[in-house]
Protein backbone atom coordinates (compact mmCIF):
# COMPACT_ATOMS: atom_id res chain seq x y z
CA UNK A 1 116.36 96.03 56.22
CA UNK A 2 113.87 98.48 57.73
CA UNK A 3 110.39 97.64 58.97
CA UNK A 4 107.62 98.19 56.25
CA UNK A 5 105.20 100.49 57.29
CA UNK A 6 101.68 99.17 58.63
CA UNK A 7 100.12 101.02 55.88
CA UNK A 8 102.22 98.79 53.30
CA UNK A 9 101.68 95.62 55.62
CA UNK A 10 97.54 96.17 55.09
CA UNK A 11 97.82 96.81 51.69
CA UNK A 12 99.54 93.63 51.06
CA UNK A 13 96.80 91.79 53.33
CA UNK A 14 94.15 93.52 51.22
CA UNK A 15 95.60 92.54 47.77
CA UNK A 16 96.35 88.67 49.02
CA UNK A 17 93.05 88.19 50.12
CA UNK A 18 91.19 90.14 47.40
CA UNK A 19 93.18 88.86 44.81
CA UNK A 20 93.41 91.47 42.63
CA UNK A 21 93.96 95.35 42.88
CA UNK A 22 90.48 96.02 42.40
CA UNK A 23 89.20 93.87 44.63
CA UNK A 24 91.43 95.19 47.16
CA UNK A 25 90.36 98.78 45.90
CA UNK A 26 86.78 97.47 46.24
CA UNK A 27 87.20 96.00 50.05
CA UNK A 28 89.53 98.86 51.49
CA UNK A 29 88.50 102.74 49.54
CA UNK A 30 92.15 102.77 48.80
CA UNK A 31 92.61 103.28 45.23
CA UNK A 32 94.51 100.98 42.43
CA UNK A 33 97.62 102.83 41.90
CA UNK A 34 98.28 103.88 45.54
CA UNK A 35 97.51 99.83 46.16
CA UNK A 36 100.03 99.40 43.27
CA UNK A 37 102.35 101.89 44.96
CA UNK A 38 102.20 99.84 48.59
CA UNK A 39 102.79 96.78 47.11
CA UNK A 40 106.10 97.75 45.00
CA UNK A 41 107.11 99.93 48.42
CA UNK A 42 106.58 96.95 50.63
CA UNK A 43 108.49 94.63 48.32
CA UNK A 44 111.20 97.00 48.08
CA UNK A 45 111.29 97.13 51.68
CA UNK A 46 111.45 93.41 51.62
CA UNK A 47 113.59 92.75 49.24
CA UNK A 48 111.33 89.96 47.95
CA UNK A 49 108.88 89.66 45.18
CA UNK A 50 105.22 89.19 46.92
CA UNK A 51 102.99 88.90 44.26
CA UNK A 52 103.07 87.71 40.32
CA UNK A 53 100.70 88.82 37.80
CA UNK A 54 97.79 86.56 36.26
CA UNK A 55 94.79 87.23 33.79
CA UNK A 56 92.79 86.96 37.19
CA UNK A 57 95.23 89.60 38.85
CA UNK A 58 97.26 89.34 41.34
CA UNK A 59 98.92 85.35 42.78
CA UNK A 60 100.83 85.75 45.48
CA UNK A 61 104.25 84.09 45.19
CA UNK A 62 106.39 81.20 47.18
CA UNK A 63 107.75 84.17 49.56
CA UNK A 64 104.21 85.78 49.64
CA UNK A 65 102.41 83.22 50.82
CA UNK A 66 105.42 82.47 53.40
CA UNK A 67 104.99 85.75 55.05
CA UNK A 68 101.28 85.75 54.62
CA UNK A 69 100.35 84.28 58.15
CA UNK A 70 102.72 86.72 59.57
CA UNK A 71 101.43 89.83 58.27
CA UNK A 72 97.78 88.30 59.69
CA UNK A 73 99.15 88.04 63.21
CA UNK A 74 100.45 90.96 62.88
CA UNK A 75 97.16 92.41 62.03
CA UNK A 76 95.33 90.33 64.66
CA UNK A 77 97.69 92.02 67.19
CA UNK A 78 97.22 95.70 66.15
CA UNK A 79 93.63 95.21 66.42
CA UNK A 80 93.76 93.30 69.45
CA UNK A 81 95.43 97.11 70.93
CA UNK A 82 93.03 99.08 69.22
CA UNK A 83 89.95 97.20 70.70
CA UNK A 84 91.52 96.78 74.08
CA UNK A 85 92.28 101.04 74.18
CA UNK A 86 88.72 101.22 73.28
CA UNK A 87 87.26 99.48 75.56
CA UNK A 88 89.40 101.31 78.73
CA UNK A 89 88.37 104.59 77.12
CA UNK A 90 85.67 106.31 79.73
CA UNK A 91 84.30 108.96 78.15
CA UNK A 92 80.86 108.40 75.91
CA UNK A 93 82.36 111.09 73.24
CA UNK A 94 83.82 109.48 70.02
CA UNK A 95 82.79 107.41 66.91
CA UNK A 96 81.45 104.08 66.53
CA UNK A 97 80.98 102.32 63.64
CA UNK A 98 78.15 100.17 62.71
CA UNK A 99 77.42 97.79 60.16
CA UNK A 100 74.10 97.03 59.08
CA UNK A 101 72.14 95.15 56.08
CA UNK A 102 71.53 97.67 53.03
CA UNK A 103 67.78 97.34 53.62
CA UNK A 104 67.76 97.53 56.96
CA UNK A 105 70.65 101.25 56.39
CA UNK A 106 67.86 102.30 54.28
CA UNK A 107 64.45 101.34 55.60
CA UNK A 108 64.99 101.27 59.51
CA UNK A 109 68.16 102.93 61.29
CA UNK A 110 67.86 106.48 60.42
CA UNK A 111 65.11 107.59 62.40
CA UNK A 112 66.78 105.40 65.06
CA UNK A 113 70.31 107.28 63.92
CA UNK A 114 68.66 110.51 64.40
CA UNK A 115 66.94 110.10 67.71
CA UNK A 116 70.70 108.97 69.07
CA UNK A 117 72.20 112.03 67.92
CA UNK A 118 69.74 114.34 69.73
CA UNK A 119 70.01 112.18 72.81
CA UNK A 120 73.85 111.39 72.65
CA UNK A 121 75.50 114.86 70.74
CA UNK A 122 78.57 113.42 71.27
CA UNK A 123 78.35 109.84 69.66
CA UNK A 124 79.29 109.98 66.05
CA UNK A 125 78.40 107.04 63.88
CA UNK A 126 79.70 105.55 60.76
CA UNK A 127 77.32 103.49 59.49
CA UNK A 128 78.31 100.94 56.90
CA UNK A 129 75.87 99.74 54.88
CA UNK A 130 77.01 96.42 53.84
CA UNK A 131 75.48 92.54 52.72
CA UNK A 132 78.94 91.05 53.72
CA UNK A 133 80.07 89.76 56.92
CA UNK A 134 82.12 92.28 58.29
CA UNK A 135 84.34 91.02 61.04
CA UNK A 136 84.57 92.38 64.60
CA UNK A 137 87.17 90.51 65.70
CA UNK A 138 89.04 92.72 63.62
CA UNK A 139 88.03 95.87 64.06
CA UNK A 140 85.95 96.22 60.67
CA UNK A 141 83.08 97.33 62.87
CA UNK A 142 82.18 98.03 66.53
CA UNK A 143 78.80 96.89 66.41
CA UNK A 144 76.84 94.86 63.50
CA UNK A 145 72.95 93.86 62.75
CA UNK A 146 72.77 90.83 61.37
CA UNK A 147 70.03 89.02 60.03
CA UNK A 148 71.27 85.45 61.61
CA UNK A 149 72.68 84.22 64.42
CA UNK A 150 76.66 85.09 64.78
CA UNK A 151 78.52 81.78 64.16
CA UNK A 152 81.79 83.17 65.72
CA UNK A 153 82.06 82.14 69.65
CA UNK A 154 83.79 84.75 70.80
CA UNK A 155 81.17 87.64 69.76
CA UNK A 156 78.42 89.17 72.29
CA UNK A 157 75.40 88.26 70.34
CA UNK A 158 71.47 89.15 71.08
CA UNK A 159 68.32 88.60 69.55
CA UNK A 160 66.77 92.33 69.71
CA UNK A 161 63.82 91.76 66.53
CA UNK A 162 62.10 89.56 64.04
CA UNK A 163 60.79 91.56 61.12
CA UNK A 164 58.10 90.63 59.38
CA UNK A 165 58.10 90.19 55.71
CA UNK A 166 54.75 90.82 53.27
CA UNK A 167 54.36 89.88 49.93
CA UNK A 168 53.50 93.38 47.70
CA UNK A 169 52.84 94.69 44.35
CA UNK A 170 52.75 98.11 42.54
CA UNK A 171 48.58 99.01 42.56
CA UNK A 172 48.80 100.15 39.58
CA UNK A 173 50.19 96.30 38.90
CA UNK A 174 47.52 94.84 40.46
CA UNK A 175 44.76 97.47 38.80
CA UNK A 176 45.96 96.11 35.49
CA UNK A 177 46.54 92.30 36.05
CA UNK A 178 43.66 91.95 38.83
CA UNK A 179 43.91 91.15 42.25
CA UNK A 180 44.45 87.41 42.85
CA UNK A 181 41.45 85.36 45.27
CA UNK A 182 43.37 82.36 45.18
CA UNK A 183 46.80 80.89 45.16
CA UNK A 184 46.68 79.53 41.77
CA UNK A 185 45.72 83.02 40.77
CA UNK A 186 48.63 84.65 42.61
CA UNK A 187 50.89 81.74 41.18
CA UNK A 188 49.90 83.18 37.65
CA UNK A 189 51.20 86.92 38.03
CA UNK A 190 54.42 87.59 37.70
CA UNK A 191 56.90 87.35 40.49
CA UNK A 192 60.36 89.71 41.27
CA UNK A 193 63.06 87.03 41.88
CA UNK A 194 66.81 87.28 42.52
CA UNK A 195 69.60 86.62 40.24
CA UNK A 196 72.52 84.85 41.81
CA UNK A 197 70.99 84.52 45.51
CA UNK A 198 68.23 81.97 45.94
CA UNK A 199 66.80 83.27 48.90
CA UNK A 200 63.25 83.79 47.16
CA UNK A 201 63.38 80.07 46.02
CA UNK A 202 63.93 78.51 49.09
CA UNK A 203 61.13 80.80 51.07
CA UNK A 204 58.44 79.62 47.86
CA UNK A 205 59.63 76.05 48.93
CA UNK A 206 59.21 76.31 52.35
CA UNK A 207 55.62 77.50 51.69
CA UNK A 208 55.27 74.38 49.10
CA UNK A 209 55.56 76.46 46.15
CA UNK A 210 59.01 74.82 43.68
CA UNK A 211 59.95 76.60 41.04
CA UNK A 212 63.21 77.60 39.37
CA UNK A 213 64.85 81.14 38.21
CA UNK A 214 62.83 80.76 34.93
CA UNK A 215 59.93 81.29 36.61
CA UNK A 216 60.84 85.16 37.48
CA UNK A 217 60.65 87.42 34.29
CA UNK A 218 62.94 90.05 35.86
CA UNK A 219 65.53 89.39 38.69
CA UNK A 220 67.94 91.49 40.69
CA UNK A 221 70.08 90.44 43.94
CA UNK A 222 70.31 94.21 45.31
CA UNK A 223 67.76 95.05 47.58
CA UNK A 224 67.07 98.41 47.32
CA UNK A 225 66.72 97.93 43.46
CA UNK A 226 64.78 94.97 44.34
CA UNK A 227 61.71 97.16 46.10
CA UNK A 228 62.00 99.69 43.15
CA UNK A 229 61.32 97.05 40.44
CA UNK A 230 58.43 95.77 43.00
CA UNK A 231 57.12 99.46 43.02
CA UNK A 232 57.51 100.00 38.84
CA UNK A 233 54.73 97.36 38.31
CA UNK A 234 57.81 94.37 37.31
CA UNK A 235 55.60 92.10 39.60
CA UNK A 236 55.10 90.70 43.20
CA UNK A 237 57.99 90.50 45.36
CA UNK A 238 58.38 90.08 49.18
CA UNK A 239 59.60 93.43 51.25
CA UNK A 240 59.41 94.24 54.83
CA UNK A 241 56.17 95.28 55.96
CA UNK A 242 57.95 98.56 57.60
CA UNK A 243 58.73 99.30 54.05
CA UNK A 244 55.75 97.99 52.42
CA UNK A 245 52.79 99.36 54.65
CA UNK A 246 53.85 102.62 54.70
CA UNK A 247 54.57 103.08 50.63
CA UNK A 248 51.66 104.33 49.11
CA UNK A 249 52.42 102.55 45.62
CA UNK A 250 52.31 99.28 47.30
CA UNK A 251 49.65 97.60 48.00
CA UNK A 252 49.98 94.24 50.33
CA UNK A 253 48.54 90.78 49.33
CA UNK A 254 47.95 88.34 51.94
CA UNK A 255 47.11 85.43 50.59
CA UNK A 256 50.13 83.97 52.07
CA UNK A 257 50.31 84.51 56.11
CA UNK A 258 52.95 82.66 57.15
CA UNK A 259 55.92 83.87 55.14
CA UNK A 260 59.09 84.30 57.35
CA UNK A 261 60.25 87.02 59.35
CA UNK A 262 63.89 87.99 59.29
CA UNK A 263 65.93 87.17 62.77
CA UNK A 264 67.80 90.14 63.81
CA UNK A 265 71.01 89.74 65.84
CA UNK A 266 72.97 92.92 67.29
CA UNK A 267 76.36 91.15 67.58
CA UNK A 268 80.06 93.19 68.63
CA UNK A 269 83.33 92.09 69.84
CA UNK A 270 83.93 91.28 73.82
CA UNK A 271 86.46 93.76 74.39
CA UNK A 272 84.42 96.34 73.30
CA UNK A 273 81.07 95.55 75.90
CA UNK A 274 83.03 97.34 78.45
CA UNK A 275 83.06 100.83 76.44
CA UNK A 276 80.27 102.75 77.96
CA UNK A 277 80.33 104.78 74.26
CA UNK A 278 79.27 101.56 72.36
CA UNK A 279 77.10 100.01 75.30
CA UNK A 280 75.02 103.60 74.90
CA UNK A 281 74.48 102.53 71.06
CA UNK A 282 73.90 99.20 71.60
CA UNK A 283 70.91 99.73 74.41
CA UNK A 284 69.40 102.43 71.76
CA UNK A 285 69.69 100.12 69.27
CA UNK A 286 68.01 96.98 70.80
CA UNK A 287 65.45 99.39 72.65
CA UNK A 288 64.29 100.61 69.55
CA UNK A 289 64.05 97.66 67.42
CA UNK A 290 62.30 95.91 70.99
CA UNK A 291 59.34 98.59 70.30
């Protein structure tokens, strides 16, 4: 029996913990049928049958799930090399990749981005815009911005920012509806909330205001689309005031002061402090968020 190649070993990884082919497709860029492809090769190569096929997609089977905590030490090892060769390397020339909130990819890093590359020529970046948790431990990203505190011990984590949040609406909105005095008047516009992710509910609650999903007409969990229904005139919603203030559709309403400001943590695996390539990113990174 030969050994499987590493590329067959991650697809299986990808497809047992996704579940499905698409999910794996989703989580990895590799495409369905080449996923398809790794898994026959890799059973083949096995001489075992890893996975059975449900209406959800893909169950692993008796075997599979034998050899699954194998294949994730295995995969805990190769990264383990990979960050340790990284973090020997002495040069500051090479890629690192960052992963950063979709709102904060958007609204903040690439001025930041672009002031790196004209300092640092040599540092390319791959920046991952992502609302998931990826993790550094395994090499998913060097560094990440997260808006909360790391929960995994063994990550360097700082607190480089708090961002402040405003409450805005389209001024054309506002020119139609009227511009609320009070909070009973601001209660009776209409607010942009969030579908699946109750984020929105729980900051109105903290600033004594309960309601449920019913009480937002339109709602959408993806940020970006978030501040464009916020901008059409769909009704108030709360942005960051560096995207806010300096959008000349918005207008800001500050009847509320206190609203929240989002914590932001620049986290990255141990090994990888030692690399003078990512320690360069990481100062620009918490130096610019510090001003």
């Amino acid at each position: 029996m030969e050994m499987p190649d590493w590329a067959l070993i991650r697809s299986f990884l990808a497809v047992a913990e996704a579940g499905s082919l698409s999910g794996a497709a989703r989580a990895t860029g590799i495409s369905q049928p080449t996923l398809g492809r790794h898994v026959h090769a890799i059973e083949a190569a096995l001489q075992v049958a890893l996975f059975t096929r449900t209406a959800q997609g893909q169950a692993l089977t008796e075997a599979g799930q034998a050899l699954l905590p194998t294949a994730r030490a295995m995969q805990a090892a190769a990264t383990e090399l990979v960050l340790a060769a990284r973090a020997r390397a002495t040069g500051i020339e090479g890629s690192i990749r960052l992963t950063a909130s979709r709102a904060v990819s958007h609204a903040i890093l690439p001025p930041i981005l672009a002031r790196l590359r004209v300092e640092e020529p040599g540092i390319q970046i791959d920046l991952v815009p992502s609302d998931t948790s990826e993790n550094l431990l395994f090499g998913e990203a060097d560094i990440a911005l997260r808006m909360y505190r790391p929960t995994q011990g063994d990550l360097v984590a700082r607190h480089i920012a708090d961002l402040p949040l405003g409450l805005y609406a389209a001024k054309a909105y506002l020119d139609r509806k009227g511009r609320p005095a009070t909070l009973d008047d601001l209660l009776r516009l209409d607010f942009v909330g969030q579908d699946r992710m109750d984020q929105v509910i729980r900051v109105m609650a903290g600033l004594g205001v309960t309601v449920d999903r019913s009480f937002f007409p339109v709602r959408c969990d993806d940020p970006l689309t978030y501040v464009e229904l916020v901008r059409a005139g769909c009704g108030l919603g709360g942005l960051l005031r560096r995207t806010g203030d300096a959008d000349p559709v918005l207008e800001r309403i500050d009847l509320i002061t206190d609203l929240p400001s989002l914590p932001v943590w620049l986290t990255a695996a141990p090994q990888l402090r030692q690399s003078p390539r990512l320690r360069r990113v990481w100062d620009a990174l918490a130096a610019a968020f510090a001003a």
